[in-house]
Protein backbone atom coordinates (compact mmCIF):
# COMPACT_ATOMS: atom_id res chain seq x y z
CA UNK A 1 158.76 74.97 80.83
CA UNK A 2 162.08 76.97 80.31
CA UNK A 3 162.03 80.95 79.52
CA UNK A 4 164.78 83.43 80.12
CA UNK A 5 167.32 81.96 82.84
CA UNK A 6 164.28 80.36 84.75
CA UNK A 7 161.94 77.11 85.06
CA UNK A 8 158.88 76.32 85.93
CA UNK A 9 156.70 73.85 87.18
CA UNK A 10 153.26 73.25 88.18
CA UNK A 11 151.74 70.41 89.80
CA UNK A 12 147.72 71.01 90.55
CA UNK A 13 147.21 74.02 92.58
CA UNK A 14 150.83 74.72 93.04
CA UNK A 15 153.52 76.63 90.77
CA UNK A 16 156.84 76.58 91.51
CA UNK A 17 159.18 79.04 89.51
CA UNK A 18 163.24 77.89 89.65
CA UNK A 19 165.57 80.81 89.44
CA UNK A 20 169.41 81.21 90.41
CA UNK A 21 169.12 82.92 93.34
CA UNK A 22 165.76 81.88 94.96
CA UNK A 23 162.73 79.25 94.34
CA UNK A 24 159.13 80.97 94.27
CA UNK A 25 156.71 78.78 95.57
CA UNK A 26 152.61 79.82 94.64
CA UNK A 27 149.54 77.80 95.76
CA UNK A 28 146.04 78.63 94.74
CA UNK A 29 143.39 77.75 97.58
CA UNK A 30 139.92 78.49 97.66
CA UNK A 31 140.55 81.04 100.15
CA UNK A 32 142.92 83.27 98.36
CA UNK A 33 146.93 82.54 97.13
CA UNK A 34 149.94 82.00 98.84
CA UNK A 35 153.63 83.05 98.05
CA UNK A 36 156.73 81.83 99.44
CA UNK A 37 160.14 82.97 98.78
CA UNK A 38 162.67 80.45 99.18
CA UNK A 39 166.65 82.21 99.35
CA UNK A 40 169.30 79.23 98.10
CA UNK A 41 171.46 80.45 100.63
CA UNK A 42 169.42 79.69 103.30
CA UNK A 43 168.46 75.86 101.28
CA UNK A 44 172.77 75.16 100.71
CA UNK A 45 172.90 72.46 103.40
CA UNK A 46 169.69 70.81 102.13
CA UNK A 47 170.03 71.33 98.43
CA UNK A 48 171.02 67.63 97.49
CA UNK A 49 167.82 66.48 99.21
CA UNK A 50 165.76 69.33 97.39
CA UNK A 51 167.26 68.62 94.01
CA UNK A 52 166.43 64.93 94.83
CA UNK A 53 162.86 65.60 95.69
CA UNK A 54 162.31 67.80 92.57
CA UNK A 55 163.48 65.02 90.56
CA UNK A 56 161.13 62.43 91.57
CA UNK A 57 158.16 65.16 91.89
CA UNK A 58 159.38 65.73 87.86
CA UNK A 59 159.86 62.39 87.31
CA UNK A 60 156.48 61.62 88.35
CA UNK A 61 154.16 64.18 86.90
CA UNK A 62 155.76 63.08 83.52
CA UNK A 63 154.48 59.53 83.86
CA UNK A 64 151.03 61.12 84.83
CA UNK A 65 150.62 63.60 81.92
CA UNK A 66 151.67 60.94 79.60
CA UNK A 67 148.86 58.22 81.20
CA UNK A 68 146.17 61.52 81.40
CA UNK A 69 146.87 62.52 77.94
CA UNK A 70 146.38 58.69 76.75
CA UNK A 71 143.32 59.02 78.83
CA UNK A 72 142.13 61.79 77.00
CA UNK A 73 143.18 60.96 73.59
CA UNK A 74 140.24 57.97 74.02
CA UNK A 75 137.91 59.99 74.21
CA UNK A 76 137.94 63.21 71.89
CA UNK A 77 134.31 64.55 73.00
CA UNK A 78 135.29 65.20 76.88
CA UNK A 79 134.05 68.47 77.73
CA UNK A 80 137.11 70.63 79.42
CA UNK A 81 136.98 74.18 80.74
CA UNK A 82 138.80 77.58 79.15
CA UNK A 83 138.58 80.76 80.88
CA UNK A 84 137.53 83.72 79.13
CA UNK A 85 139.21 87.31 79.65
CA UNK A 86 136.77 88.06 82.39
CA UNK A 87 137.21 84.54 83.89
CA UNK A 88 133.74 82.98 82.72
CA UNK A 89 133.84 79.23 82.63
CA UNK A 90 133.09 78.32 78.60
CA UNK A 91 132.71 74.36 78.58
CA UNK A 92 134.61 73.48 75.39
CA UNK A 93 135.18 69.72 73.93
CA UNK A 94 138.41 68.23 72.57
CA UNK A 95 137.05 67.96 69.17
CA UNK A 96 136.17 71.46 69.02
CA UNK A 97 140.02 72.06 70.17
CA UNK A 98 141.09 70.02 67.51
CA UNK A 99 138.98 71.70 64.86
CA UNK A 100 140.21 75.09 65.45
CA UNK A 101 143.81 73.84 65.44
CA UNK A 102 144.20 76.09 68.98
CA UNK A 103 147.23 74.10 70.18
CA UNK A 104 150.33 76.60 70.94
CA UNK A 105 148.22 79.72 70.82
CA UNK A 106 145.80 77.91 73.27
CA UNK A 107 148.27 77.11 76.09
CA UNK A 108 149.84 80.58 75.31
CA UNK A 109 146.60 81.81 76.33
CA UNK A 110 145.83 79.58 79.27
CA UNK A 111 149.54 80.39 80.54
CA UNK A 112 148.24 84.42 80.73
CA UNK A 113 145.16 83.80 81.99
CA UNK A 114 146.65 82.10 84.84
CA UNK A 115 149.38 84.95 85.59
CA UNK A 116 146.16 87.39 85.35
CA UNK A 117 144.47 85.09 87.67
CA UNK A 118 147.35 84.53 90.14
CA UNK A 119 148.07 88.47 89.51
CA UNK A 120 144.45 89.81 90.53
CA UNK A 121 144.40 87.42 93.61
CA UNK A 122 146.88 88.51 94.75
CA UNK A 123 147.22 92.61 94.12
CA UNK A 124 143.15 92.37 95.57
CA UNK A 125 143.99 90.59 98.90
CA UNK A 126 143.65 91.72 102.22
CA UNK A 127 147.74 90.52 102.00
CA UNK A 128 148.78 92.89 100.19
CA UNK A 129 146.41 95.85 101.65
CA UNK A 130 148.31 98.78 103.54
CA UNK A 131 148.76 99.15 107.48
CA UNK A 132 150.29 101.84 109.79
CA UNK A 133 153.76 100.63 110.60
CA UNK A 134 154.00 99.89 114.32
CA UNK A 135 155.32 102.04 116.46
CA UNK A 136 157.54 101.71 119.89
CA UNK A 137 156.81 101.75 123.40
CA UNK A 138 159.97 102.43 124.70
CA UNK A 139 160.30 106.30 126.18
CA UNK A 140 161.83 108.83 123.49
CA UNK A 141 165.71 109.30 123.21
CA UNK A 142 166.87 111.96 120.61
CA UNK A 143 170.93 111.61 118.96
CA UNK A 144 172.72 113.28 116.88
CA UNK A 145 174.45 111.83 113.97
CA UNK A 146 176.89 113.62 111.71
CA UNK A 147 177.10 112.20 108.47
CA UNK A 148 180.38 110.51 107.07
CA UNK A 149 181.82 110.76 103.86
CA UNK A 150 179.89 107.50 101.84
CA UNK A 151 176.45 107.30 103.68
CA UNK A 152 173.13 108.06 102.51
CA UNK A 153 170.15 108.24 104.26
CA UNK A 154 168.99 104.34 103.53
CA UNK A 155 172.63 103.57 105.47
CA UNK A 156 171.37 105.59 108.48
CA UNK A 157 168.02 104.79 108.77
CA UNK A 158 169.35 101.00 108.87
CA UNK A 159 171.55 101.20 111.57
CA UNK A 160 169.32 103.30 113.68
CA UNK A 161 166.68 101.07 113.11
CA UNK A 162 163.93 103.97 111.64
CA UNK A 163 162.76 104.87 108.26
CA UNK A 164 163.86 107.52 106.22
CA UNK A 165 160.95 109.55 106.38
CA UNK A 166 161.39 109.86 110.08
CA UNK A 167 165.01 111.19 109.10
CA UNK A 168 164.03 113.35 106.75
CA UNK A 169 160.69 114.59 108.80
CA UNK A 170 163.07 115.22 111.87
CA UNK A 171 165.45 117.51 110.34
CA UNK A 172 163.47 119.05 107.69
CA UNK A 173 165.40 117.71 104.45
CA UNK A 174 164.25 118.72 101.17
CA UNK A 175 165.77 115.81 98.98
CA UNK A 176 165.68 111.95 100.05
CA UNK A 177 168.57 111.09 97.71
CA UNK A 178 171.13 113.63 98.83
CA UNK A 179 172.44 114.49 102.26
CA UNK A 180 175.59 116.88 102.59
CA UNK A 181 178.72 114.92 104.29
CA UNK A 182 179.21 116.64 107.62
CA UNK A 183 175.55 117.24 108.41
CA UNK A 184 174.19 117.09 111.84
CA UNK A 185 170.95 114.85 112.06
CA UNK A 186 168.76 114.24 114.94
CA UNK A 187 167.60 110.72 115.43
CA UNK A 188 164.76 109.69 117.60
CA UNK A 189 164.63 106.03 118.61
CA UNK A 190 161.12 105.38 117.13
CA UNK A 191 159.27 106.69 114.08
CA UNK A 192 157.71 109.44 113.75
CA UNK A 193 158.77 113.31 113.31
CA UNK A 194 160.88 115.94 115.61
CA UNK A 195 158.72 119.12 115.23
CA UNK A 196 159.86 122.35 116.34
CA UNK A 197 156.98 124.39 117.42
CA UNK A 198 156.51 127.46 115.22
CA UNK A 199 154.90 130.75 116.44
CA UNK A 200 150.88 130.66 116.21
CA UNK A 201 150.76 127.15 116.11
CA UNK A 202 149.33 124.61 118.33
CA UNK A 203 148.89 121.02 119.52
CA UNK A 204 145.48 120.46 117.61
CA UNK A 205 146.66 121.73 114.61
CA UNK A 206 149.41 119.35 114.16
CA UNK A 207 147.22 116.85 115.22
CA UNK A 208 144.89 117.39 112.05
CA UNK A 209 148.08 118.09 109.99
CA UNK A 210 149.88 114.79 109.87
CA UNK A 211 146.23 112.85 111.33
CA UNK A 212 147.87 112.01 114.59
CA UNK A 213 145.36 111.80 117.23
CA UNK A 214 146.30 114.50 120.04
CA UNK A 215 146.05 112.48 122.78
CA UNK A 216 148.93 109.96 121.01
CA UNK A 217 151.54 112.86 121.01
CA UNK A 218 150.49 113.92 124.22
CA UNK A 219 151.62 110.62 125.22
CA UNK A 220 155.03 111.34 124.07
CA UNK A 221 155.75 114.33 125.35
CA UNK A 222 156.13 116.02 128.73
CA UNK A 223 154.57 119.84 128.20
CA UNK A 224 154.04 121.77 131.21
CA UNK A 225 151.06 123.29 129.68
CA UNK A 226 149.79 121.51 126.39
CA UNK A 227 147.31 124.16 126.02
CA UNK A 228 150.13 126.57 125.33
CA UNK A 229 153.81 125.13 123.92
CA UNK A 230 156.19 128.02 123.71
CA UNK A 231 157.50 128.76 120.07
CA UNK A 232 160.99 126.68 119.75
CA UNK A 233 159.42 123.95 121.95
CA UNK A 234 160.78 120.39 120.45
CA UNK A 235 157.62 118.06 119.58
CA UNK A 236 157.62 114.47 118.35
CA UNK A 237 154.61 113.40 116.69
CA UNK A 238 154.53 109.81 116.82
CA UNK A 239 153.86 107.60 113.41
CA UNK A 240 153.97 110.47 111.36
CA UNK A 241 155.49 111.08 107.96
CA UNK A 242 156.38 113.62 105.95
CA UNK A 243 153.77 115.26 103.45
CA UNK A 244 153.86 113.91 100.00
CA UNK A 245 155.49 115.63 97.69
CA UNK A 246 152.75 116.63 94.83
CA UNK A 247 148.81 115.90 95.72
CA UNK A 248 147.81 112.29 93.37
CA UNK A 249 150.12 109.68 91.90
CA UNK A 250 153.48 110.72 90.77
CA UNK A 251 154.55 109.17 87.20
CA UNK A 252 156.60 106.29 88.26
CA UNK A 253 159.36 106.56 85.26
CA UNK A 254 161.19 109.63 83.60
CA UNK A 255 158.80 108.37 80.46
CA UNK A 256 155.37 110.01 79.46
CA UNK A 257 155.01 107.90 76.48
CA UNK A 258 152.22 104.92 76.79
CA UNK A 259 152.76 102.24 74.31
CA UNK A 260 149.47 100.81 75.59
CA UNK A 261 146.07 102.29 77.25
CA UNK A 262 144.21 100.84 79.52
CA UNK A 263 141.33 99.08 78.01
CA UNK A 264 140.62 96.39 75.45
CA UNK A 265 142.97 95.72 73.03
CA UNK A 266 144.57 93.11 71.17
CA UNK A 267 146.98 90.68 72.33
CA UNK A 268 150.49 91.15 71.39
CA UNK A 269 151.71 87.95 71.18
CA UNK A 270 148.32 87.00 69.42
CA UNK A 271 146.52 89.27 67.37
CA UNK A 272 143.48 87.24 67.14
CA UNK A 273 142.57 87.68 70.58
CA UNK A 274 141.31 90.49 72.73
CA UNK A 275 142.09 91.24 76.06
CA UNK A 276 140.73 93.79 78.51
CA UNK A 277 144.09 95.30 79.95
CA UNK A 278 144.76 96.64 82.96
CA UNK A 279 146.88 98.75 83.77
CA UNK A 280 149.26 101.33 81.31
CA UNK A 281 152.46 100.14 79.54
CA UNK A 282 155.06 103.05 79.63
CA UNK A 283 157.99 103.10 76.98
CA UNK A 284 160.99 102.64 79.78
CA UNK A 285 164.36 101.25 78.51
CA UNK A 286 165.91 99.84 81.86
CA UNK A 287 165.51 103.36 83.59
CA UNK A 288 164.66 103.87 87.30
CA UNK A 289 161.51 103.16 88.65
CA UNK A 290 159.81 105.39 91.36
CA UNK A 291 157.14 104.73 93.74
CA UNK A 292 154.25 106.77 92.35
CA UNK A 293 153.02 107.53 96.07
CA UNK A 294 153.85 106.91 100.11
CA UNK A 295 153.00 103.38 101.15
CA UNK A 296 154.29 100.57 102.00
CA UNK A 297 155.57 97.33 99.99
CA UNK A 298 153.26 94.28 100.27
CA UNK A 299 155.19 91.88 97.83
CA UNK A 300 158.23 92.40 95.78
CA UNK A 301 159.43 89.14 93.94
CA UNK A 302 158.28 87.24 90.37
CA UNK A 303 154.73 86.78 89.14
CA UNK A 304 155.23 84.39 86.32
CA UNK A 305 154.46 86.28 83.23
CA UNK A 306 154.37 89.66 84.61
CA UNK A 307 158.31 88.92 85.44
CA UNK A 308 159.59 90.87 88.64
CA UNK A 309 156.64 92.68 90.42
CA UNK A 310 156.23 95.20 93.35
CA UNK A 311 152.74 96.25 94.86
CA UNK A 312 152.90 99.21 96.91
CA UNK A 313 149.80 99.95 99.38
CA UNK A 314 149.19 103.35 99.61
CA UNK A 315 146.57 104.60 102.42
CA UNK A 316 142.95 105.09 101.49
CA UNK A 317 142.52 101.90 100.10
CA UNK A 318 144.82 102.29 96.51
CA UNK A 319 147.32 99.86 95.85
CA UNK A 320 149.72 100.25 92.82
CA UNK A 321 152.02 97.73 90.77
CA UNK A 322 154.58 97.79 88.68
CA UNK A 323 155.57 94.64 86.64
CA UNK A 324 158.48 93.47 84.17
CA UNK A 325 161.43 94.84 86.53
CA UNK A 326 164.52 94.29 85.81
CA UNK A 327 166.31 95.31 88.63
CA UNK A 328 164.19 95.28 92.41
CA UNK A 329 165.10 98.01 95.22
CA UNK A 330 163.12 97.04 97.63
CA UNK A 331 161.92 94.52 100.19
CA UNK A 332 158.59 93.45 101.58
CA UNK A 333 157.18 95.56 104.74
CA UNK A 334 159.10 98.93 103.60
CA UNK A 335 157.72 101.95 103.64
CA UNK A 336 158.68 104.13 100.69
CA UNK A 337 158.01 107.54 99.75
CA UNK A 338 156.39 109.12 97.02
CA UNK A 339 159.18 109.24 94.43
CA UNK A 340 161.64 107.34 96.21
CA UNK A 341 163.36 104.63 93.49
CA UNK A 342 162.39 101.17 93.84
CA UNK A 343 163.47 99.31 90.72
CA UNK A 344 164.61 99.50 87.40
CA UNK A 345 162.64 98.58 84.29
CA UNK A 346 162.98 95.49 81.92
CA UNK A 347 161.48 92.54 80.24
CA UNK A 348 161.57 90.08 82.25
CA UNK A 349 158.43 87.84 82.12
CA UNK A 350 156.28 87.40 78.95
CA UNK A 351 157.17 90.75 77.66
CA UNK A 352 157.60 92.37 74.02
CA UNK A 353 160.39 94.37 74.93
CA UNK A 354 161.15 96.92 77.79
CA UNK A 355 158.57 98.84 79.16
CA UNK A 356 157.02 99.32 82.38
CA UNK A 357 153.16 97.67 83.28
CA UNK A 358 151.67 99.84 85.87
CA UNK A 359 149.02 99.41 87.78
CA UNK A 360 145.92 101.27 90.32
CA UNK A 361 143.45 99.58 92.19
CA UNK A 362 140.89 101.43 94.49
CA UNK A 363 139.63 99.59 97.02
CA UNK A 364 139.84 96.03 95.08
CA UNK A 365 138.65 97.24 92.25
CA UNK A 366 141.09 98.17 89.27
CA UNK A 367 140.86 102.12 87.86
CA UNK A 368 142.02 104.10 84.84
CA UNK A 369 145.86 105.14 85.98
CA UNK A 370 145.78 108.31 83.79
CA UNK A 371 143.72 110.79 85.24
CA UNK A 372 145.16 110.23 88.45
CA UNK A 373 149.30 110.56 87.23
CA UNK A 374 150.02 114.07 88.30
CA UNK A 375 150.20 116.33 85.40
């Protein structure tokens, strides 16, 4: 099927999504589902053969709808099996299809059930769960870098080869999407934070601070005493990050309004049906989309009808996701901060109009995202 600048296909256990840039690749096992992201650029040498293939793959699922549907025409009482909006088999036979005239509304419904089903598999895997980024083995080197007119800090972080947090931990910025041209920045060589020790303070305080275990940043630094580190004393406290910036989930567009709750409600593109939804829509027009806390991105690519999707990870076992993007920031395995943007909102997918779907889960298990948006 054709929608929006895209196609796609499905053969069995396999869905494969066409698009200008890329070709999205999904397969549903029995042990969970599987993405792959396939870049044209890398495919230009090979696209002939891939066009080729695709053609005869087409070619020949045609021919075997077309015998299976003659199959099934001959014999109307052949039980098949719908999905309900919890996923409950309900054993249904073609004559009862044919008597309530389900046709297009039907296979609009299957076609969302199986983006829900894809959706949940993947937003509750281990895949997408969060994990500390790794850190270096190679001794500490501090440099300076003075900032040149045109460079923000994702420019620097790049070519140093750290994150931005550790930037903006190290030199004790306020704002992550403004640096002053001529600034002096110190850059470690691994992540983590430069920490100038402060009068009255001690090792085993930042250790329970930023959760660092003691004996990790003693094994990064070369104190003469550890039980006493003079005031002034430089510090680097390996894998940590800066604090987040308000306690909960930040709102992750300039928008307050919800156009719809979490809960049951009914379809939009069906008003006979009900559907247990889950997650918040929030009225966004193509506005900038923020990551609602620290983590780090597990996927960032399409999702059939939820259009262009992120997940972020967060520690503690929440996950969040934000579907219908327009425009994506981001890649997979970057580590974000809370409030840093990430995409823009659209409609892309099966989508009414703009908005942006948002998401929570809590240890694999999806929660009510209001009470936990910062008010």
């Amino acid at each position: 099927m054709n929608r929006k600048g895209f196609s796609t296909y499905k053969f069995g256990r396999f869905t494969v999504n066409i698009f200008t840039n890329e070709i999205v690749v999904i397969f549903i096992g029995k042990e969970g589902t599987y993405i792959k992201n396939f870049y044209k650029k890398h495919l230009i040498r090979i696209s002939r053969a891939c066009a080729m293939g695709l053609s005869v793959i087409l070619v020949s699922s045609l021919i075997i709808a077309a015998f299976t549907s003659d199959e099934a025409s001959a014999d109307t009482s052949a039980i098949v099996q719908l999905n309900d909006i919890e996923g409950n088999n309900i054993p249904v036979t073609l004559e009862d299809l044919s008597e309530k005239n389900i046709s297009q509304d039907d296979e609009d419904i299957d076609n969302i059930l199986e983006d829900e089903k894809i959706k949940n598999e993947l937003l509750l895997s281990d895949k997408t769960d969060y994990s500390e980024e790794k850190s270096r083995d190679e001794k500490l080197q501090i440099q300076t870098h003075t900032v040149k007119r045109g460079e923000n800090l994702s420019i620097i972080a790049k070519r140093y080869g750290i994150s931005i947090d550790t930037i903006c931990g190290s030199n004790n910025l306020r704002s992550y999407d403004f640096i002053n041209e001529g600034a002096v920045l110190r850059i470690p060589n691994k992540d983590g934070i430069l920490y100038n020790m402060a009068a009255g303070n001690n090792l085993i305080n930042l250790a329970n601070k930023y959760k660092i275990p003691a004996d990790k940043i003693l094994a990064q630094n070369n104190f003469s005493n550890p039980d006493f580190i003079k005031p002034g004393e430089l510090v680097f406290i390996p894998d940590a990050k800066p604090q987040n910036i308000i306690q909960g989930f930040l709102w992750p567009a300039s928008s307050r309004r919800v156009t719809s709750a979490y809960g049951w409600r009914r379809n939009p593109f069906n008003r006979a049906h009900r559907e247990f939804h889950k997650g918040v829509d929030i009225a966004a027009r193509y506005e900038w989309v923020k990551a609602s806390r620290f983590g780090r991105i597990t996927y960032a690519g399409w999702m059939g009808g939820y259009g262009n999707v992120i997940i972020i990870a967060h520690p503690g076992g929440y996950k969040t996701l934000y579907a219908h993007l327009s425009r994506v920031s981001v890649r997979n395995g970057q580590y974000v901060k809370q409030g840093q943007v990430i995409a823009r909102s659209g409609n892309t997918g099966r989508s009414t109009g703009p908005h942006l779907h948002f998401e929570i889960t809590k240890n694999g298990a999806h929660v009510n995202p209001r009470p936990l948006l910062a008010r």
